[in-house]
N, C-alpha and C. Protein backbone atom coordinates (compact mmCIF):
# COMPACT_ATOMS: atom_id res chain seq x y z
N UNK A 1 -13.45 5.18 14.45
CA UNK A 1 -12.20 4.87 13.78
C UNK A 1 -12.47 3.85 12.67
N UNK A 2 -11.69 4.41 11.16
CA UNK A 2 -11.99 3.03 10.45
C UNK A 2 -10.83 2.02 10.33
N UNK A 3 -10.99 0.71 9.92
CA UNK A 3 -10.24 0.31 9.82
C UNK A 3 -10.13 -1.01 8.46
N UNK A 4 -9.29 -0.68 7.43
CA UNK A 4 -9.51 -1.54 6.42
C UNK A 4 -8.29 -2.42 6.50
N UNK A 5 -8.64 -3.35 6.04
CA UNK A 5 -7.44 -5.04 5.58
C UNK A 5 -7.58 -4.78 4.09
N UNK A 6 -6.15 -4.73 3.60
CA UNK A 6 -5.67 -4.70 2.36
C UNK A 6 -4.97 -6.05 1.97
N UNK A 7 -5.17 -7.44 0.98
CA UNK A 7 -4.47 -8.32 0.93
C UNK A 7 -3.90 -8.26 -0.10
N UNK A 8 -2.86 -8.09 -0.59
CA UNK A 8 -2.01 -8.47 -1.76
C UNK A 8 -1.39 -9.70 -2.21
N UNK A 9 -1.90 -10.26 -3.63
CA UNK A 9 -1.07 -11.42 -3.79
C UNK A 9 -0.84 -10.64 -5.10
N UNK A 10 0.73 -10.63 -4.92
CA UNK A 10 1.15 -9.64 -6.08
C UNK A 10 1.59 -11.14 -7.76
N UNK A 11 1.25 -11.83 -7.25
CA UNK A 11 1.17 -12.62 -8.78
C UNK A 11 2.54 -13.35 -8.29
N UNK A 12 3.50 -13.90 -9.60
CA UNK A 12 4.30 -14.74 -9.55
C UNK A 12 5.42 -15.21 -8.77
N UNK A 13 5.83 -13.58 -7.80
CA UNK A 13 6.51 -14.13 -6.54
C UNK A 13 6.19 -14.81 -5.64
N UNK A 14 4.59 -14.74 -5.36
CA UNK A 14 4.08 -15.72 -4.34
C UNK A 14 4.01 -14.98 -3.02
N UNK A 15 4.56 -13.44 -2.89
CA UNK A 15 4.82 -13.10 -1.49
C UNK A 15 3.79 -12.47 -1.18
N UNK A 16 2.74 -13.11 -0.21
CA UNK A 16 1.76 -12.14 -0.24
C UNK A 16 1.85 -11.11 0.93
N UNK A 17 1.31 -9.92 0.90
CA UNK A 17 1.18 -9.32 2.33
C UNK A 17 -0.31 -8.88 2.51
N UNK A 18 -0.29 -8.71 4.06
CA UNK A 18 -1.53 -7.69 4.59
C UNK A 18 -1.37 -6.52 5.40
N UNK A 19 -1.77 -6.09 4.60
CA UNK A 19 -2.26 -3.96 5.09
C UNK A 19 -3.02 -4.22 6.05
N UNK A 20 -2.69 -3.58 7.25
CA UNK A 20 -4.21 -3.31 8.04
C UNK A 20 -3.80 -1.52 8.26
N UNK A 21 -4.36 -0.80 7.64
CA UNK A 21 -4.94 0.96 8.02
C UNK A 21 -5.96 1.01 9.21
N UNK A 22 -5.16 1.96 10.09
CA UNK A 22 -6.55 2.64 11.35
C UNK A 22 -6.44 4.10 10.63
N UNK A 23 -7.54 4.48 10.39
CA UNK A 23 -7.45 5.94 10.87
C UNK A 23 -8.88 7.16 11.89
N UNK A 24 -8.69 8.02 12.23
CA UNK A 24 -9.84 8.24 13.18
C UNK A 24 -10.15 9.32 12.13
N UNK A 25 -9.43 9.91 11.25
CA UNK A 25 -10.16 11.37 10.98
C UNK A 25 -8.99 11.50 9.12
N UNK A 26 -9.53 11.93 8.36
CA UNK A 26 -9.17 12.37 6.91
C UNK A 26 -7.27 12.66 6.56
N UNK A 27 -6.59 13.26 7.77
CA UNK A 27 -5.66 13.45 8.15
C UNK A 27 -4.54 12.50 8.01
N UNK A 28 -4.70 11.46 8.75
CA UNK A 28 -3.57 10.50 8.70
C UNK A 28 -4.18 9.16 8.86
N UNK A 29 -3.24 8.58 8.95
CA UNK A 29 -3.44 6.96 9.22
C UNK A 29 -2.63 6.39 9.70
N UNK A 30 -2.29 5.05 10.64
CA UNK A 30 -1.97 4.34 10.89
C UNK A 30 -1.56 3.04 9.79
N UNK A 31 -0.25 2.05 9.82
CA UNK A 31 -0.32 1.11 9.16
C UNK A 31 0.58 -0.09 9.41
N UNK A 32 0.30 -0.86 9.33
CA UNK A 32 1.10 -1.77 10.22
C UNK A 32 0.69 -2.89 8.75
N UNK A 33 2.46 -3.83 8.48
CA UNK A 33 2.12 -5.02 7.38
C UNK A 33 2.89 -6.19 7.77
N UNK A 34 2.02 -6.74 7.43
CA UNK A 34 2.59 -8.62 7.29
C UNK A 34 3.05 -8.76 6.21
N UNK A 35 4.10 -9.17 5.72
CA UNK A 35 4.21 -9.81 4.35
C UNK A 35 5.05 -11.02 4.73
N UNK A 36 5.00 -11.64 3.39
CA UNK A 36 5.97 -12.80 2.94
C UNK A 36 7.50 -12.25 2.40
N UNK A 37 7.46 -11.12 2.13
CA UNK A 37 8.53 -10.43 1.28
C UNK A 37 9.15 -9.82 2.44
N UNK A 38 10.74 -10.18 2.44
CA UNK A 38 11.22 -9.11 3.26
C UNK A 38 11.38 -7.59 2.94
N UNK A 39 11.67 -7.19 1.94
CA UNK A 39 11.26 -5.86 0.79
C UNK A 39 10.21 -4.68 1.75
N UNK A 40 9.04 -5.72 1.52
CA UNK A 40 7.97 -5.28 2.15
C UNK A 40 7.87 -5.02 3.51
N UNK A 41 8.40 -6.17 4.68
CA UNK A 41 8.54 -5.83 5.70
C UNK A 41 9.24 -4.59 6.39
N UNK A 42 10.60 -4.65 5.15
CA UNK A 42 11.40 -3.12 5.80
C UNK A 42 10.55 -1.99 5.42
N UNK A 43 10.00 -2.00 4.45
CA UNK A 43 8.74 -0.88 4.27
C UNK A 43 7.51 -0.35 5.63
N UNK A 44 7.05 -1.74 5.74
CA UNK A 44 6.44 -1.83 6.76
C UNK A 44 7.15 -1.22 8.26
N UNK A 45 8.48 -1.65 8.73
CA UNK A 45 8.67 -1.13 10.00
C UNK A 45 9.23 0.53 9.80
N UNK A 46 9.32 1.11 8.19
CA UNK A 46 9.56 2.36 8.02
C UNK A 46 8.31 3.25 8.23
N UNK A 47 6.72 2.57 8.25
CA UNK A 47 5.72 3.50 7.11
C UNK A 47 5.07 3.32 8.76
N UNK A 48 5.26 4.10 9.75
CA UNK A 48 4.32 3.65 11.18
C UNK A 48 3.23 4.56 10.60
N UNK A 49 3.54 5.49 10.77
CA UNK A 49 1.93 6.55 10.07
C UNK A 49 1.95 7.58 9.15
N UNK A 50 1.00 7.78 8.17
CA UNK A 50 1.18 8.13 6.66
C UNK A 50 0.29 9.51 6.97
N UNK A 51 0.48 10.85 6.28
CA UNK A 51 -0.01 12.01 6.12
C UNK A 51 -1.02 12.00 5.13
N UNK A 52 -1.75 11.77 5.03
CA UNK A 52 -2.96 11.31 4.30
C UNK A 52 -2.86 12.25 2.79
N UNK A 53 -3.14 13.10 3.39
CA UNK A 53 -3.54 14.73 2.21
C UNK A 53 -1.62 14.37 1.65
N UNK A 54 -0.95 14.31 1.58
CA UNK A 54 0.46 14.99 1.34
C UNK A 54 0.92 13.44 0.14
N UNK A 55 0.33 12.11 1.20
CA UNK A 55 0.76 11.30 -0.26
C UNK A 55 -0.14 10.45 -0.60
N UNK A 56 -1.71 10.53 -0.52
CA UNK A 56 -2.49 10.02 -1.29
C UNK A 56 -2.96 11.20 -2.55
N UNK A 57 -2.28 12.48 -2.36
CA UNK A 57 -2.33 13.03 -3.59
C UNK A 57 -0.82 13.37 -4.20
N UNK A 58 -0.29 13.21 -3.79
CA UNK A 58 1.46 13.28 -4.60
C UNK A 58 1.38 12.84 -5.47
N UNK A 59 1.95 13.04 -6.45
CA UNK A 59 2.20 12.62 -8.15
C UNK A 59 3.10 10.76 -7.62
N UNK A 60 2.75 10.48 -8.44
CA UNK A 60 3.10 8.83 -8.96
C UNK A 60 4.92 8.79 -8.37
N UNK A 61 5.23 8.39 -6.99
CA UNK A 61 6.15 8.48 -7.06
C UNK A 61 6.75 9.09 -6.17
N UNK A 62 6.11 10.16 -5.88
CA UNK A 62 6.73 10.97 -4.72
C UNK A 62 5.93 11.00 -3.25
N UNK A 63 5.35 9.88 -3.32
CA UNK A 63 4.63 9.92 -1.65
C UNK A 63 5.47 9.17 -0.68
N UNK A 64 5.70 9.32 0.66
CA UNK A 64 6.35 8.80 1.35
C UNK A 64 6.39 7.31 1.09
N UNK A 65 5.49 6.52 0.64
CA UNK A 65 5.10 4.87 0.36
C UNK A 65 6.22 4.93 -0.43
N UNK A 66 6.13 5.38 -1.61
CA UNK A 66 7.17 4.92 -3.38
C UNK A 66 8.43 5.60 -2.39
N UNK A 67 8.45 6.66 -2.01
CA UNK A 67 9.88 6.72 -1.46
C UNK A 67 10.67 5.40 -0.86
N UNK A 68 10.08 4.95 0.40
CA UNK A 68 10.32 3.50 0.97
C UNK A 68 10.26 2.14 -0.13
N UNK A 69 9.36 2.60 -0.72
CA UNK A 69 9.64 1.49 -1.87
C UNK A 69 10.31 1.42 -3.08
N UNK A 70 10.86 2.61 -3.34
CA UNK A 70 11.97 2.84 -4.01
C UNK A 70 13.42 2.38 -3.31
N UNK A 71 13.43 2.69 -1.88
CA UNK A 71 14.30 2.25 -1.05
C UNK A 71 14.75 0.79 -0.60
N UNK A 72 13.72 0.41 -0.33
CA UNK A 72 13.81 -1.51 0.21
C UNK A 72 13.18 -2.19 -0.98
N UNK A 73 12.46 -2.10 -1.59
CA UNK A 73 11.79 -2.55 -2.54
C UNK A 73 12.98 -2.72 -4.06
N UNK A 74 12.96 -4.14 -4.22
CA UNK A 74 14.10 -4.56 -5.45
C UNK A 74 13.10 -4.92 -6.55
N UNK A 75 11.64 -4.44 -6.92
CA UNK A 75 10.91 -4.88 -8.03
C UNK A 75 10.62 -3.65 -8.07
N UNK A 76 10.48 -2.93 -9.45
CA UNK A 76 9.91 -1.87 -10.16
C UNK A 76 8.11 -2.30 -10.14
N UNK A 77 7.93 -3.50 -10.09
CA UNK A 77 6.24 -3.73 -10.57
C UNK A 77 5.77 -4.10 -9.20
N UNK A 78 6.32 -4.28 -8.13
CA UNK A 78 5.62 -4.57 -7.36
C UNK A 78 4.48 -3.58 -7.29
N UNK A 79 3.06 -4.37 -6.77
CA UNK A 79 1.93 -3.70 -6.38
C UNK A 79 1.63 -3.49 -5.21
N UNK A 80 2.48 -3.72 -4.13
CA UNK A 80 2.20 -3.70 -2.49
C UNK A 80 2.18 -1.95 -1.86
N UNK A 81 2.97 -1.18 -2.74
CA UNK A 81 3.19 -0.01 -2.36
C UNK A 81 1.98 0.87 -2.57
N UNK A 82 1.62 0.69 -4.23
CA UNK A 82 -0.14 1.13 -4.68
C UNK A 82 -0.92 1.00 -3.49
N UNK A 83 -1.02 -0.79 -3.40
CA UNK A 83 -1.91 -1.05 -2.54
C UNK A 83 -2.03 -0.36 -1.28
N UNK A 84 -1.31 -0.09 -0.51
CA UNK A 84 -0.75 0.50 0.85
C UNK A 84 -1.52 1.88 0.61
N UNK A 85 -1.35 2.88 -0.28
CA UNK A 85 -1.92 4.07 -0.18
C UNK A 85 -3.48 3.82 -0.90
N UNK A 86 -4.16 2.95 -1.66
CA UNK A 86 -5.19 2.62 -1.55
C UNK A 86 -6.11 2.64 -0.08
N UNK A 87 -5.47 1.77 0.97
CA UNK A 87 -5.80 1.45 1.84
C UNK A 87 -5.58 2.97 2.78
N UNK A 88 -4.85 3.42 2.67
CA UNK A 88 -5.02 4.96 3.64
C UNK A 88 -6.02 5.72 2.88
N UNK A 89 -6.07 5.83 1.94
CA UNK A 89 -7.15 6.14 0.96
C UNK A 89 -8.84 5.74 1.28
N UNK A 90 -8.93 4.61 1.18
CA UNK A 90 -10.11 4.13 2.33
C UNK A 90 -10.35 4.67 3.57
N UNK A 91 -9.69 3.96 4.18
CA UNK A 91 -9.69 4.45 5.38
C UNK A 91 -9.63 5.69 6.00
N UNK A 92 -9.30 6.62 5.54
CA UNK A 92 -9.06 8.35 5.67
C UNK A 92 -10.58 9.06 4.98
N UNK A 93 -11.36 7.95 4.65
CA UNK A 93 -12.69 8.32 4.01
C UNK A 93 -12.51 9.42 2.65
N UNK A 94 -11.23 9.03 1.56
CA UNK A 94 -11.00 9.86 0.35
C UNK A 94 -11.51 9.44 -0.75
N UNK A 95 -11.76 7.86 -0.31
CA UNK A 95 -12.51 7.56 -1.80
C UNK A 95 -13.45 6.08 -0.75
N UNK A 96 -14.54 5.11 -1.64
CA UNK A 96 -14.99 4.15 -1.01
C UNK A 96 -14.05 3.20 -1.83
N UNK A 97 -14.58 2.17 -0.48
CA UNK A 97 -13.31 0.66 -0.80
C UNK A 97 -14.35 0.02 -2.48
N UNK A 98 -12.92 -0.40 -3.29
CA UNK A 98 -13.36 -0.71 -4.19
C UNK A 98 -12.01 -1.76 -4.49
N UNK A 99 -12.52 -2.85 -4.79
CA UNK A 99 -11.27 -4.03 -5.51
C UNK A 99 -10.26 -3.17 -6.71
N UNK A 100 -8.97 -3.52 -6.63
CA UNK A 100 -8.72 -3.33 -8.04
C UNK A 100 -8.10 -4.83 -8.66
N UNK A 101 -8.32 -5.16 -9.84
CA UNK A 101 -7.78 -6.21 -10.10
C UNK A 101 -6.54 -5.43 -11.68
N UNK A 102 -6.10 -6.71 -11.72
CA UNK A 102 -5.41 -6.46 -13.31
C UNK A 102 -4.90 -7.97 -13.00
N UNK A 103 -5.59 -8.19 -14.61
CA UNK A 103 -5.60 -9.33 -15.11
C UNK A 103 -4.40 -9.41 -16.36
N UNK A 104 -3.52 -10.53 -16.34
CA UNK A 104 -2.83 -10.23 -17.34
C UNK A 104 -2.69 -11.82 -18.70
N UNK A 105 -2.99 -11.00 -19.86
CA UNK A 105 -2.93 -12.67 -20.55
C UNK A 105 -2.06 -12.35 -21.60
N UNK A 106 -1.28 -13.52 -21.84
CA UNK A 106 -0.20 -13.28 -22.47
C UNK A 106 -0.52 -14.03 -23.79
N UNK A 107 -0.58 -13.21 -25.13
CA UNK A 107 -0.72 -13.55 -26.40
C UNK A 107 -0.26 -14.24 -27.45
N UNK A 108 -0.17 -15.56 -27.49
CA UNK A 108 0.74 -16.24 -28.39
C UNK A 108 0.67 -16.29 -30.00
């Protein structure tokens, strides 16, 4: 079984959360989150286990994650939802764990 920790500090709200993904086989996953955000938490007690194949390839938007986070989720930019199918993504052995960052500088 694998199992990855996803940490998000999504920048200026301060709310951070943690992903933890189980999964045993390509199929599905398990996911269970901590956050600071309540947003996130109702996400969390919605998302018990994710269909791997159905929304780590769904178009931008339509995977069960952005559904719930279209739902409880009151920020358009939040990054906790990305992150979340990253982490089934890992863990479902679809891609290897790799950081993503985005850096942002503002031009005066």
């Amino acid at each position: 079984m694998a199992v990855v920790e996803v940490n998000v500090d999504p920048g200026i709200c301060g709310l951070k959360s943690q992903i933890i993904v189980e999964a045993s086989d390509m199929m599905s996953a398990k996911v269970s989150i901590e956050s600071d955000c309540p947003d996130i938490v109702k996400i969390g007690e919605n998302i018990k286990e994710i269909d791997s194949m159905k929304d780590v390839f769904a178009k931008l938007g339509d995977s069960t994650v952005y559904q719930l986070g279209r739902e409880y989720c009151k920020h358009g930019t939040c990054p906790v939802p990305g992150a979340i199918l990253k982490g089934v993504e890992v863990a479902c052995g679809l891609a290897l764990p790799k950081d993503v960052h985005v850096e942002i500088l503002k031009q005066e």
